[in-house]
PDB file of N, CA and C in Angstrom:
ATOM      1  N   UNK A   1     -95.897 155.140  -5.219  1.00  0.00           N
ATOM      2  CA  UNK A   1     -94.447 155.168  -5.133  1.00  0.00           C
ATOM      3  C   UNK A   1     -93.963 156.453  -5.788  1.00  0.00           C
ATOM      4  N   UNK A   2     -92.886 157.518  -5.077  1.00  0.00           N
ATOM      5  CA  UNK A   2     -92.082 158.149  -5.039  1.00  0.00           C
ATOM      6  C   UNK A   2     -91.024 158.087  -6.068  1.00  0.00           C
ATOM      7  N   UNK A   3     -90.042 159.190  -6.860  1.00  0.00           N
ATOM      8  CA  UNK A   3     -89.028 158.957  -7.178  1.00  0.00           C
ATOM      9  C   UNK A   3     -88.436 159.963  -6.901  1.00  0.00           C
ATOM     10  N   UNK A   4     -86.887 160.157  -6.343  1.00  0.00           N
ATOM     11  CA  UNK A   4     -86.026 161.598  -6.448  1.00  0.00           C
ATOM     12  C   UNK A   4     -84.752 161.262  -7.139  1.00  0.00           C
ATOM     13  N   UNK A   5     -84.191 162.220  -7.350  1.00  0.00           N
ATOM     14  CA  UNK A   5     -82.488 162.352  -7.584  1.00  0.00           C
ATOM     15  C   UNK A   5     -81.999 162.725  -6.632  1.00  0.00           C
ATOM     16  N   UNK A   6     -80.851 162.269  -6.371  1.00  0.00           N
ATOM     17  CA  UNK A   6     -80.182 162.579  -5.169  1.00  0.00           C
ATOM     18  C   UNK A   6     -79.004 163.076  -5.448  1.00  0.00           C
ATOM     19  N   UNK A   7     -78.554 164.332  -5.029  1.00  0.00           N
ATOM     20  CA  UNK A   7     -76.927 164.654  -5.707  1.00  0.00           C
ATOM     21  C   UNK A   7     -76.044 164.904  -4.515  1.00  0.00           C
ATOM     22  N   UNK A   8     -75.206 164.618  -4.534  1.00  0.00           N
ATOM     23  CA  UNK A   8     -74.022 164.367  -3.560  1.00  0.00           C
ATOM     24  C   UNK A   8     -72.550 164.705  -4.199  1.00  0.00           C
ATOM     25  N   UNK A   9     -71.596 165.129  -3.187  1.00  0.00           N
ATOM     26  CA  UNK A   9     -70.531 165.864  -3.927  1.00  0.00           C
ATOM     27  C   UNK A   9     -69.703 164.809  -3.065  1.00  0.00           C
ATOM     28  N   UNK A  10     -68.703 164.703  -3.664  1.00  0.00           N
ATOM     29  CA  UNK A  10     -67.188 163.895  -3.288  1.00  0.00           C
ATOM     30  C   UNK A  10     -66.015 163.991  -3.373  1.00  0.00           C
ATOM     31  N   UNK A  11     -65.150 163.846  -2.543  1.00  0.00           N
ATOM     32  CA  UNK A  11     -63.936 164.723  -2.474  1.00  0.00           C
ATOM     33  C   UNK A  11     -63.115 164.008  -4.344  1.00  0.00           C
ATOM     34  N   UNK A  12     -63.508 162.951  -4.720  1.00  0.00           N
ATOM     35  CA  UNK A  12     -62.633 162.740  -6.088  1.00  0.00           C
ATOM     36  C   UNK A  12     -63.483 161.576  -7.167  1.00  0.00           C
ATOM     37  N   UNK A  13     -63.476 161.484  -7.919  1.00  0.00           N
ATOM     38  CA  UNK A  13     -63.681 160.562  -8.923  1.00  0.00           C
ATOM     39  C   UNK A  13     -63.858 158.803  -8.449  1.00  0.00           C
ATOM     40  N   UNK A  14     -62.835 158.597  -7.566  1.00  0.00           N
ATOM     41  CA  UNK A  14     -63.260 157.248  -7.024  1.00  0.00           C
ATOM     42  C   UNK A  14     -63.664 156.929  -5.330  1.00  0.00           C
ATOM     43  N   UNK A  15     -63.770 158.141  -4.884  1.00  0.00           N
ATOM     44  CA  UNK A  15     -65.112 158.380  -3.702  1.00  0.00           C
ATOM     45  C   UNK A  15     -66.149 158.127  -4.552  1.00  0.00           C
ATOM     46  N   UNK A  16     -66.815 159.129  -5.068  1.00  0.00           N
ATOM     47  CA  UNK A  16     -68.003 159.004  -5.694  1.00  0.00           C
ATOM     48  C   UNK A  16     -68.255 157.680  -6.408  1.00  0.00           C
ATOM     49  N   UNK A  17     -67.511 157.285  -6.826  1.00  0.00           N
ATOM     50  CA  UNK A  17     -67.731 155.451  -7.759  1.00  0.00           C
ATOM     51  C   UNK A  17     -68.133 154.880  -6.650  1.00  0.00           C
ATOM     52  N   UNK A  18     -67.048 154.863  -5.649  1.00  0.00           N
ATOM     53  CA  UNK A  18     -67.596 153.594  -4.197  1.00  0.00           C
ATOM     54  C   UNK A  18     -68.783 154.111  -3.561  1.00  0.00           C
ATOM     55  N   UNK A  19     -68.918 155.574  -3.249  1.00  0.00           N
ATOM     56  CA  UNK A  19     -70.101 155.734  -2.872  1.00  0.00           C
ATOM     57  C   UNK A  19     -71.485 155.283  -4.033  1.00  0.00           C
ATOM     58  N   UNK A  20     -71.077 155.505  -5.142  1.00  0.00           N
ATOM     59  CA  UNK A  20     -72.354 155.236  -5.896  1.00  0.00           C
ATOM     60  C   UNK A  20     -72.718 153.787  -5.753  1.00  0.00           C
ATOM     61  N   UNK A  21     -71.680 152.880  -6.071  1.00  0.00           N
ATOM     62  CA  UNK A  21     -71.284 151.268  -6.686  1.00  0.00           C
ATOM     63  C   UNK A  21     -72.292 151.066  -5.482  1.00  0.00           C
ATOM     64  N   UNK A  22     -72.132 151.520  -3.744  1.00  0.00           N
ATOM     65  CA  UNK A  22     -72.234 151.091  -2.639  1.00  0.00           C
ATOM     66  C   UNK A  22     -73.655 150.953  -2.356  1.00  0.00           C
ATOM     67  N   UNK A  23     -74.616 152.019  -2.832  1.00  0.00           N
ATOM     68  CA  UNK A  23     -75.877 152.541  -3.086  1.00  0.00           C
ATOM     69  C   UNK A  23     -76.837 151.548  -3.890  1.00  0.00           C
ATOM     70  N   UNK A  24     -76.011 151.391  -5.170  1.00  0.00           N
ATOM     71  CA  UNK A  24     -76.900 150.385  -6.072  1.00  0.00           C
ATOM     72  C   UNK A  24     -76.390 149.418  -5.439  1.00  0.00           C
ATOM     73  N   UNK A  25     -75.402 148.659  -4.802  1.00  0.00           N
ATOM     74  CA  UNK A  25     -74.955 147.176  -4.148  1.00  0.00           C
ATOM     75  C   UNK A  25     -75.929 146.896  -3.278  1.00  0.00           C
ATOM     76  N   UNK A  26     -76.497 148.262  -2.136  1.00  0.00           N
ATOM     77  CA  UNK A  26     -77.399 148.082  -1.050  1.00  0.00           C
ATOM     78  C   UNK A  26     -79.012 148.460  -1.933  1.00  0.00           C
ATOM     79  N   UNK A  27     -79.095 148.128  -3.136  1.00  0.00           N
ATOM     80  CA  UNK A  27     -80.527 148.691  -3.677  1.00  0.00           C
ATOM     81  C   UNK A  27     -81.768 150.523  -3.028  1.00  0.00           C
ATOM     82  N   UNK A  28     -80.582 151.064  -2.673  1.00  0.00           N
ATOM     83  CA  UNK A  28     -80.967 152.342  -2.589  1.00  0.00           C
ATOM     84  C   UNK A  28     -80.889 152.881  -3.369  1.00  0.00           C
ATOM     85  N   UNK A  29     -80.327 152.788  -4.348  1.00  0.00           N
ATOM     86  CA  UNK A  29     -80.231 153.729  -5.652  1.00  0.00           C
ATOM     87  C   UNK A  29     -80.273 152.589  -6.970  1.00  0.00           C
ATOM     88  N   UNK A  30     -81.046 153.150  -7.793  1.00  0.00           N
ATOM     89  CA  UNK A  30     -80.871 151.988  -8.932  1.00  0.00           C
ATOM     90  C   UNK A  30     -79.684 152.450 -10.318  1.00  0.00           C
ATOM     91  N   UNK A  31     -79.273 153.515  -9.721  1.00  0.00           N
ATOM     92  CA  UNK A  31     -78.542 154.133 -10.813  1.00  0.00           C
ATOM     93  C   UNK A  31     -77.303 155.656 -10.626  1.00  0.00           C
ATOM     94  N   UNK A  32     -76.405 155.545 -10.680  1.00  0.00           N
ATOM     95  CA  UNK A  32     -75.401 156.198 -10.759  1.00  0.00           C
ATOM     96  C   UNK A  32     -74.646 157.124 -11.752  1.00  0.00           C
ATOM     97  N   UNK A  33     -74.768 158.413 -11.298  1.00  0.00           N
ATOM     98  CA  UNK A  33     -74.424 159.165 -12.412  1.00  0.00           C
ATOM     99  C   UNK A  33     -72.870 160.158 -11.988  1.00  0.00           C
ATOM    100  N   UNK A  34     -71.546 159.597 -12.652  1.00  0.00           N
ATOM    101  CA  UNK A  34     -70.156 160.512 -11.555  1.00  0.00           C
ATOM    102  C   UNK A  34     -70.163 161.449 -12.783  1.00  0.00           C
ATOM    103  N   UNK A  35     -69.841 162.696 -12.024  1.00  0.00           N
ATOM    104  CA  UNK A  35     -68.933 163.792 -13.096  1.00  0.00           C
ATOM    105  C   UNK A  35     -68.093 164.294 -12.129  1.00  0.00           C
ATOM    106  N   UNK A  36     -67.103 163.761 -13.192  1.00  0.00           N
ATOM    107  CA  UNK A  36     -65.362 164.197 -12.545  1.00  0.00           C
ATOM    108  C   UNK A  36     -65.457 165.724 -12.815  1.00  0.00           C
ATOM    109  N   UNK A  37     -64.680 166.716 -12.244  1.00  0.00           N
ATOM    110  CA  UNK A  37     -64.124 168.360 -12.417  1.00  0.00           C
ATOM    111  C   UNK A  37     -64.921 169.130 -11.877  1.00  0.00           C
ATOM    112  N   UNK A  38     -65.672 168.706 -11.079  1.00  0.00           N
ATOM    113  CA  UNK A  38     -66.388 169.856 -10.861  1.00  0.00           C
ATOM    114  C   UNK A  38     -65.313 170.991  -9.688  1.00  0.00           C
ATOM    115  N   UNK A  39     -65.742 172.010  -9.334  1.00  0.00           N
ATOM    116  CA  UNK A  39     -65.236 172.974  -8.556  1.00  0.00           C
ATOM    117  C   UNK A  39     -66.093 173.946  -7.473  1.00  0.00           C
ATOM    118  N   UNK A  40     -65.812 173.312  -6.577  1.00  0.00           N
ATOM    119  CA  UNK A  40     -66.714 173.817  -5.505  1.00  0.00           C
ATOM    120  C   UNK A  40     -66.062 175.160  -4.423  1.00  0.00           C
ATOM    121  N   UNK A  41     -67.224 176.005  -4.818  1.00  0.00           N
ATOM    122  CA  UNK A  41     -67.005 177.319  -3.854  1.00  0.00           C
ATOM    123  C   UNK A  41     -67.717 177.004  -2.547  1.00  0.00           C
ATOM    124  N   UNK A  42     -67.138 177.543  -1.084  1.00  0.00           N
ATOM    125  CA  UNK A  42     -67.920 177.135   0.078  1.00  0.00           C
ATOM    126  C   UNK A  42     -67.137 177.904   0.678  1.00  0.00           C
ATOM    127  N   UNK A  43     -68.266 178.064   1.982  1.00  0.00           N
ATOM    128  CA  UNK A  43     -67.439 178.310   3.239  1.00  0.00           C
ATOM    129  C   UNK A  43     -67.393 177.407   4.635  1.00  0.00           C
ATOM    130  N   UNK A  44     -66.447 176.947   5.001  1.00  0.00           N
ATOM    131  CA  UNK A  44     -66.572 176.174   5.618  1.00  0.00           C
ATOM    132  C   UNK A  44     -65.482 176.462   6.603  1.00  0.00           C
ATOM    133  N   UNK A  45     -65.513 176.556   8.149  1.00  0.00           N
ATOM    134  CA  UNK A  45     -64.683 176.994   9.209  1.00  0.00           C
ATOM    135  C   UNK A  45     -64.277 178.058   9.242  1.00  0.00           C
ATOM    136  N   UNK A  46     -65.585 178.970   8.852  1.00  0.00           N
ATOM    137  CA  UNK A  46     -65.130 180.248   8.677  1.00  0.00           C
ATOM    138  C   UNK A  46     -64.218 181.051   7.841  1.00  0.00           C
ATOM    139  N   UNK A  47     -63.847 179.744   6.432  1.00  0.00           N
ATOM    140  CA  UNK A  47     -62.890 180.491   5.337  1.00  0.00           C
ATOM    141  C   UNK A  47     -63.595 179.989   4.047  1.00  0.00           C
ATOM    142  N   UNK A  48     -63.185 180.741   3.042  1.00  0.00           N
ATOM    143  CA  UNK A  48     -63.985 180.620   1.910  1.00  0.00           C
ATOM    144  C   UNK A  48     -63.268 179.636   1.247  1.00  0.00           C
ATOM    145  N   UNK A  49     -64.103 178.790   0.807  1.00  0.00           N
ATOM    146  CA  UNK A  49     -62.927 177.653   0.095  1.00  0.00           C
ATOM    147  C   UNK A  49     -63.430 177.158  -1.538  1.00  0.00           C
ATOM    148  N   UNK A  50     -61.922 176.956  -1.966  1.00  0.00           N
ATOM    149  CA  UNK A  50     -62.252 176.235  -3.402  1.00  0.00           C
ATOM    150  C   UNK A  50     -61.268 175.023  -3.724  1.00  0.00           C
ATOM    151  N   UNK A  51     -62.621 173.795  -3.874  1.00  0.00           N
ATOM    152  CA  UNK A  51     -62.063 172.952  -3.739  1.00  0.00           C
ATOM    153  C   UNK A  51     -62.769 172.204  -5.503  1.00  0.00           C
ATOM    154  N   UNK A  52     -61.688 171.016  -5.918  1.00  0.00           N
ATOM    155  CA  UNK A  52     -61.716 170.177  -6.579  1.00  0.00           C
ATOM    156  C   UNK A  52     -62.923 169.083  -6.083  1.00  0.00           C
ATOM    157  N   UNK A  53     -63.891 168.391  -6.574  1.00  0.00           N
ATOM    158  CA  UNK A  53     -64.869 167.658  -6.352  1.00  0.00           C
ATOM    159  C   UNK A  53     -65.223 167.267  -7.492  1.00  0.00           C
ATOM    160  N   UNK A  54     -65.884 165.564  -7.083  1.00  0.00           N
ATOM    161  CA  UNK A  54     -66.951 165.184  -8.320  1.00  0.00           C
ATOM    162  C   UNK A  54     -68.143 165.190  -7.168  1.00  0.00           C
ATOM    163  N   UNK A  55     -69.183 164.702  -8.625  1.00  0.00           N
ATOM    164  CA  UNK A  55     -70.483 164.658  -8.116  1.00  0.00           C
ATOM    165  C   UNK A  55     -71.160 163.626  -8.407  1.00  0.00           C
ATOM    166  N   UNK A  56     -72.202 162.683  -7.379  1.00  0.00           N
ATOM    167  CA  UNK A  56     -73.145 161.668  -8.059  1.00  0.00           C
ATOM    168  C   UNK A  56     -74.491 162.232  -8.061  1.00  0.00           C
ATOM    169  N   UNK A  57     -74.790 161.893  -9.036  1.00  0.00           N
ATOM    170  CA  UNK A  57     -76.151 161.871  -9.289  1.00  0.00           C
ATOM    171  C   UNK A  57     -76.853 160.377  -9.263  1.00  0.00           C
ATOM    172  N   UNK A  58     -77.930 160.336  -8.218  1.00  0.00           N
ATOM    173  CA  UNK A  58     -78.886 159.070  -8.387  1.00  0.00           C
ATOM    174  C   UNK A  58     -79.931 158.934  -8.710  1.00  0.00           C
ATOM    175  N   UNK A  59     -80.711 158.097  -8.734  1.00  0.00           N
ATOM    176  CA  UNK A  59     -82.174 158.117  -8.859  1.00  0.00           C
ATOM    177  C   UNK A  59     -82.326 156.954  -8.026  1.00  0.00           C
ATOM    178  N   UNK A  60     -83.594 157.188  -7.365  1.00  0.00           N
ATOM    179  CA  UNK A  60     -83.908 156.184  -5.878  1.00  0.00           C
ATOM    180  C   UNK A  60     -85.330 156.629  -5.893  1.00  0.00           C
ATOM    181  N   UNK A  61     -85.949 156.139  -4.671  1.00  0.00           N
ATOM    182  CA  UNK A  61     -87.406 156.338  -4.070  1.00  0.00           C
ATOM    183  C   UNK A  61     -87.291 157.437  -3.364  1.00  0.00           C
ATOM    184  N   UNK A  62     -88.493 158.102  -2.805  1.00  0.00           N
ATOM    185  CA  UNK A  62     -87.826 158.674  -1.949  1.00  0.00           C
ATOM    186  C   UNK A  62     -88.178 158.480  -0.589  1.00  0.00           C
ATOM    187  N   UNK A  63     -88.844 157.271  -0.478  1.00  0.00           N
ATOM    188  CA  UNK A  63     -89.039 156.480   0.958  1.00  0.00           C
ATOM    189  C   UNK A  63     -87.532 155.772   1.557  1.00  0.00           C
ATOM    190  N   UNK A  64     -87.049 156.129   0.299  1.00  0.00           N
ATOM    191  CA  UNK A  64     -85.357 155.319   0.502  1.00  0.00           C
ATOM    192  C   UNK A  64     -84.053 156.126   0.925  1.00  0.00           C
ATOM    193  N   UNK A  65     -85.207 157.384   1.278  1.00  0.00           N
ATOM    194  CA  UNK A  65     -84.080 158.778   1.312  1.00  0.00           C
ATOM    195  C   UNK A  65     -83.447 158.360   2.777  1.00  0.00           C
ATOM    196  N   UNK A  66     -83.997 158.556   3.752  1.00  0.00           N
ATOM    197  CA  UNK A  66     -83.289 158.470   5.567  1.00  0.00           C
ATOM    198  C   UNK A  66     -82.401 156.855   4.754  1.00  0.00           C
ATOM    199  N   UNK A  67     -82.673 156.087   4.767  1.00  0.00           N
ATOM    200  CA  UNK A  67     -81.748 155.069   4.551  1.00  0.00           C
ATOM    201  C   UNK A  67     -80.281 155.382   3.947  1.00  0.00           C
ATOM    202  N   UNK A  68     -80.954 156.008   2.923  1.00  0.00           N
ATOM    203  CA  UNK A  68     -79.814 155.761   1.587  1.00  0.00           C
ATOM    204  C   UNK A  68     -78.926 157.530   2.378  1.00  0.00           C
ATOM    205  N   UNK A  69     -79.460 158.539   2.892  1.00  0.00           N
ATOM    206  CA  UNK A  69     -78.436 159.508   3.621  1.00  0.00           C
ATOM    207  C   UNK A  69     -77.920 158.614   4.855  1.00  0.00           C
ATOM    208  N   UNK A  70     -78.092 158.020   5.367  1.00  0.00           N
ATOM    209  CA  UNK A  70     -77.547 157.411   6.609  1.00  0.00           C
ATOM    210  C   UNK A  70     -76.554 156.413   6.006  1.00  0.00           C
ATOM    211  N   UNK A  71     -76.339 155.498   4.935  1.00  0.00           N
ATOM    212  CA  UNK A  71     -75.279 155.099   4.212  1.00  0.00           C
ATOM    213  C   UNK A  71     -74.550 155.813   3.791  1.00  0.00           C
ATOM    214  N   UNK A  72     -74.920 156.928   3.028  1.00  0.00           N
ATOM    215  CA  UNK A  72     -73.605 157.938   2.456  1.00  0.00           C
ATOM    216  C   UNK A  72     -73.065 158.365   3.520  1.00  0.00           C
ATOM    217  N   UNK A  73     -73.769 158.581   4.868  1.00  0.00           N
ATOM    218  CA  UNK A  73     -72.782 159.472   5.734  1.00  0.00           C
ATOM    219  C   UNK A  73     -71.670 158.194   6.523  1.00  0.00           C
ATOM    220  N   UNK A  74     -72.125 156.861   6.665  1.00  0.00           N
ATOM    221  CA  UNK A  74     -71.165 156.009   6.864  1.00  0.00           C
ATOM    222  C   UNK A  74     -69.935 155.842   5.827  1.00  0.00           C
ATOM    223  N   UNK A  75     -70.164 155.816   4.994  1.00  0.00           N
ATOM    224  CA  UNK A  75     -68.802 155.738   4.384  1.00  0.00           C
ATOM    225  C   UNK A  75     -68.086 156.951   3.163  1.00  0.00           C
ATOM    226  N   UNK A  76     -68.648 157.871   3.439  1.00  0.00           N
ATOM    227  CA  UNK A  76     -68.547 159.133   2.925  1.00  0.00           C
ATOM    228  C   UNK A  76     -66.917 160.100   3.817  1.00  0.00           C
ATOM    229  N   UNK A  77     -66.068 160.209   3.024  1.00  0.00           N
ATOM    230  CA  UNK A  77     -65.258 161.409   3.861  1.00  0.00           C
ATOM    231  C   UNK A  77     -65.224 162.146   4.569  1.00  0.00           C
ATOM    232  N   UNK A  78     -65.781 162.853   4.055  1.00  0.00           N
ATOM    233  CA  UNK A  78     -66.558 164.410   4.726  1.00  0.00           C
ATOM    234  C   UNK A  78     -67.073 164.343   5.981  1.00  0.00           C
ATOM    235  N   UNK A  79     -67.271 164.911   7.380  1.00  0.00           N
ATOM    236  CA  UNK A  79     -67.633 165.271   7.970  1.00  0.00           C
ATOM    237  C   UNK A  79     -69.076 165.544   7.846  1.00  0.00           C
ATOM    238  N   UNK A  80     -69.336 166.702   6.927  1.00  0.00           N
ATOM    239  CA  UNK A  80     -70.581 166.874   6.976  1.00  0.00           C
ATOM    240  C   UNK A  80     -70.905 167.204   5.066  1.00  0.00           C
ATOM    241  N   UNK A  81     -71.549 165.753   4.730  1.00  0.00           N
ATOM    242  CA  UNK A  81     -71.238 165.319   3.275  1.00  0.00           C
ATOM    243  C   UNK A  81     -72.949 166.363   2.828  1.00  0.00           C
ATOM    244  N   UNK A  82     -72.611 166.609   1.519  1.00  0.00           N
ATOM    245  CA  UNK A  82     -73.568 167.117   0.580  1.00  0.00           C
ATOM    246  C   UNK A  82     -74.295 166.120   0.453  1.00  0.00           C
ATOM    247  N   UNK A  83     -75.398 165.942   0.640  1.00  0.00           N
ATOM    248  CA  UNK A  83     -76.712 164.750   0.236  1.00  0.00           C
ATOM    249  C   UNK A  83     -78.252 165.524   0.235  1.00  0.00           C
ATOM    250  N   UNK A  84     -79.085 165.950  -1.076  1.00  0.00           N
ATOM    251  CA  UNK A  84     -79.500 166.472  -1.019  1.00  0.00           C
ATOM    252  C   UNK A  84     -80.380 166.000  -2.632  1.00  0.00           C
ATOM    253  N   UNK A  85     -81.844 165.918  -1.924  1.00  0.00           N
ATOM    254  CA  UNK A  85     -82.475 164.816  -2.953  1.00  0.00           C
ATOM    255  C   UNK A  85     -83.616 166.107  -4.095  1.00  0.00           C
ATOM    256  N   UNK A  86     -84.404 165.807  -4.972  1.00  0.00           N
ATOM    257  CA  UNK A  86     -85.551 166.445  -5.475  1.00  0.00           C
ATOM    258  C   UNK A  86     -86.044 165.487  -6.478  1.00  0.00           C
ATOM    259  N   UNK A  87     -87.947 165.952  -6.143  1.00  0.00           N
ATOM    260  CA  UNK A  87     -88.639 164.818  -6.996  1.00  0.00           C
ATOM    261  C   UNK A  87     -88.640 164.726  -8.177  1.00  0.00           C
ATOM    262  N   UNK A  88     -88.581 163.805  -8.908  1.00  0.00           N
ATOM    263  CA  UNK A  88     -88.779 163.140 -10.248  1.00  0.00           C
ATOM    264  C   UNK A  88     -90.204 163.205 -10.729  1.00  0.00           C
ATOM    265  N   UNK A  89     -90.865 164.015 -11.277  1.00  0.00           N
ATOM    266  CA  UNK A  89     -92.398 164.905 -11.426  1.00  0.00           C
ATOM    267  C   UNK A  89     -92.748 163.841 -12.408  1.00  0.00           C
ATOM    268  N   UNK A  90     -91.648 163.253 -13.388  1.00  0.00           N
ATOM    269  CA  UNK A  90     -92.499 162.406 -14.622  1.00  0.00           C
ATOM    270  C   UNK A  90     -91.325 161.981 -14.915  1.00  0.00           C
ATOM    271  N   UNK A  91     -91.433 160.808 -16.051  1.00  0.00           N
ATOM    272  CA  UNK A  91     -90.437 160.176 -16.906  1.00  0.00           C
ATOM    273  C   UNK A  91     -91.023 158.952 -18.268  1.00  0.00           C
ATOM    274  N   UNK A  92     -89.974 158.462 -18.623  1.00  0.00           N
ATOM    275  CA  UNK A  92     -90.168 157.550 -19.596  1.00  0.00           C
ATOM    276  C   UNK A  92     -91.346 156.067 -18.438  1.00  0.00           C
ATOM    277  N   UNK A  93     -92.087 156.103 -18.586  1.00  0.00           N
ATOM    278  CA  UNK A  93     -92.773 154.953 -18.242  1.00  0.00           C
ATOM    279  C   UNK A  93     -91.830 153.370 -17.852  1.00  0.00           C
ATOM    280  N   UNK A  94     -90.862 153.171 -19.172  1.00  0.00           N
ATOM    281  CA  UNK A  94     -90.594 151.805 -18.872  1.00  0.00           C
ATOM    282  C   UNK A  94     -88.663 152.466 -17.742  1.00  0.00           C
ATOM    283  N   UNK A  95     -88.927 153.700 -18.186  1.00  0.00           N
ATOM    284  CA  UNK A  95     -87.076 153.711 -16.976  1.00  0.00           C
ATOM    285  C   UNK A  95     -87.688 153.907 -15.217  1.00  0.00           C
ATOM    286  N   UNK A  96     -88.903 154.401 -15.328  1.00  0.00           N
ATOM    287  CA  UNK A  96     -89.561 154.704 -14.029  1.00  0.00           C
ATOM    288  C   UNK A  96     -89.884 153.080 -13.474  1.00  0.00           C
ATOM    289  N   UNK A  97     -90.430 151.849 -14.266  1.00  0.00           N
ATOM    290  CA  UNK A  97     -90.914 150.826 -13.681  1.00  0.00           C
ATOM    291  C   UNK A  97     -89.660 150.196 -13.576  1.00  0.00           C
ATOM    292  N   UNK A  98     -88.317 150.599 -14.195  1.00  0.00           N
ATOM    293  CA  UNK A  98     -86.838 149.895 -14.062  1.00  0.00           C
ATOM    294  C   UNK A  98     -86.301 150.298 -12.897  1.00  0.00           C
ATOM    295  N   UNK A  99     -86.695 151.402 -12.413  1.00  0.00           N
ATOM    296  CA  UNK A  99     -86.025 152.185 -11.039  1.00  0.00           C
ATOM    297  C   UNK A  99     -86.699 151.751  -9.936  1.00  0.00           C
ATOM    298  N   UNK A 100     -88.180 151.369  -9.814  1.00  0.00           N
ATOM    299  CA  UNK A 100     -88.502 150.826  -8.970  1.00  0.00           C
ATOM    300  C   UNK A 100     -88.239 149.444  -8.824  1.00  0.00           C
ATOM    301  N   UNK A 101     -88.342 148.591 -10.093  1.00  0.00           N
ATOM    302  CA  UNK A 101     -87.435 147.407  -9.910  1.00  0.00           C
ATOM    303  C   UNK A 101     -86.017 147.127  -9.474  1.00  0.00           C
ATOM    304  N   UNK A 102     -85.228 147.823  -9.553  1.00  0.00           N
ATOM    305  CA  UNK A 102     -83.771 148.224  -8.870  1.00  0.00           C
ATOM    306  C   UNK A 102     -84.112 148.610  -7.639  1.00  0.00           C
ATOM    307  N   UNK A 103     -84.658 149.544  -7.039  1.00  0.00           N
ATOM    308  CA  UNK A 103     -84.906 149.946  -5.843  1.00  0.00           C
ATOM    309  C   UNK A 103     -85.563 148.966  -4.590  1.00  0.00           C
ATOM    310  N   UNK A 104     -86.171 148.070  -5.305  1.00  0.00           N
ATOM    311  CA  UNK A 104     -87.071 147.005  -4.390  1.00  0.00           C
ATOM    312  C   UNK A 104     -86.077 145.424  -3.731  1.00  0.00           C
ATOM    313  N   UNK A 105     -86.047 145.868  -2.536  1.00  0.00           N
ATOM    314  CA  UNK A 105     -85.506 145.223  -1.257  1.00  0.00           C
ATOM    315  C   UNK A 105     -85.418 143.895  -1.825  1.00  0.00           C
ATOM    316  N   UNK A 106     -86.823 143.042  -2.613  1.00  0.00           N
ATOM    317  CA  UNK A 106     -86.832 141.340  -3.153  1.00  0.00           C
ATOM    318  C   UNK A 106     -87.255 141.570  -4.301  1.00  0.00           C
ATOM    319  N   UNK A 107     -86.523 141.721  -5.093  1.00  0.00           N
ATOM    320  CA  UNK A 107     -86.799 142.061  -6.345  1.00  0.00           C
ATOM    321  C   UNK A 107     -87.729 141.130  -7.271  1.00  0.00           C
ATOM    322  N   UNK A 108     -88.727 141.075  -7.652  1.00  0.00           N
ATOM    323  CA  UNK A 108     -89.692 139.789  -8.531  1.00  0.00           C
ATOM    324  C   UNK A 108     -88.981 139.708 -10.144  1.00  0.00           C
TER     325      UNK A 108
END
C-alpha cells in the first residue's frame, strides 16, 4: 500500500471544507488540511490572473487517486480544478496505519 498528499486549490475557505469534509465522508481521504489566504498567480484565457484562494491538503492512497480526482471534479467550481497528488516516502508508523484505516472502503 501506497500513500500521497493531494493538494487542491479552491475558490474560498468553505469550498475547500465541503470539498475536503466530502473526501473523508466518501473515505478517499483520511484527512484534511484548509489554509485560508492563499494568492494565486495564473494564466488562464489568455490573461494573467490574481486571484484569492484556499488550499486542501490530503493524505489518501494513491490507488485512491482516479477516484478521489473524479469526485473533486464533480463537485468542485472550477472548470478545470487544481488536483495534483505526491508520494508520502515515510512517516510516523502508527499515523501511516491510521491513514490506511481511514482510507479502507470496510473498515475492521
Amino acid at each position: 500500500m501506497t500513500f500521497c498528499s493531494v493538494y487542491i486549490t479552491a475558490s474560498d475557505r468553505d469550498e475547500a471544507v465541503r470539498i475536503g469534509t466530502a473526501l473523508i465522508e466518501d473515505r478517499l481521504a483520511a484527512c484534511a488540511n484548509v489554509i485560508d489566504g492563499a494568492r494565486s498567480l495564473y494564466r488562464w484565457e489568455g490573461e494573467v490572473r490574481d486571484d484569492p484562494e484556499a488550499v486542501v491538503i490530503l493524505k489518501s492512497r494513491t490507488e485512491l487517486m482516479d477516484a478521489l480526482a473524479s469526485r473533486v471534479k464533480e463537485i468542485h467550481s472550477y472548470d478545470v480544478p487544481c488536483i495534483v497528488s505526491w508520494p508520502i516516502l515515510g512517516g510516523n508508523a502508527e499515523y501511516m496505519s491510521w491513514l490506511a484505516a481511514e482510507t479502507d472502503a470496510a473498515p475492521g
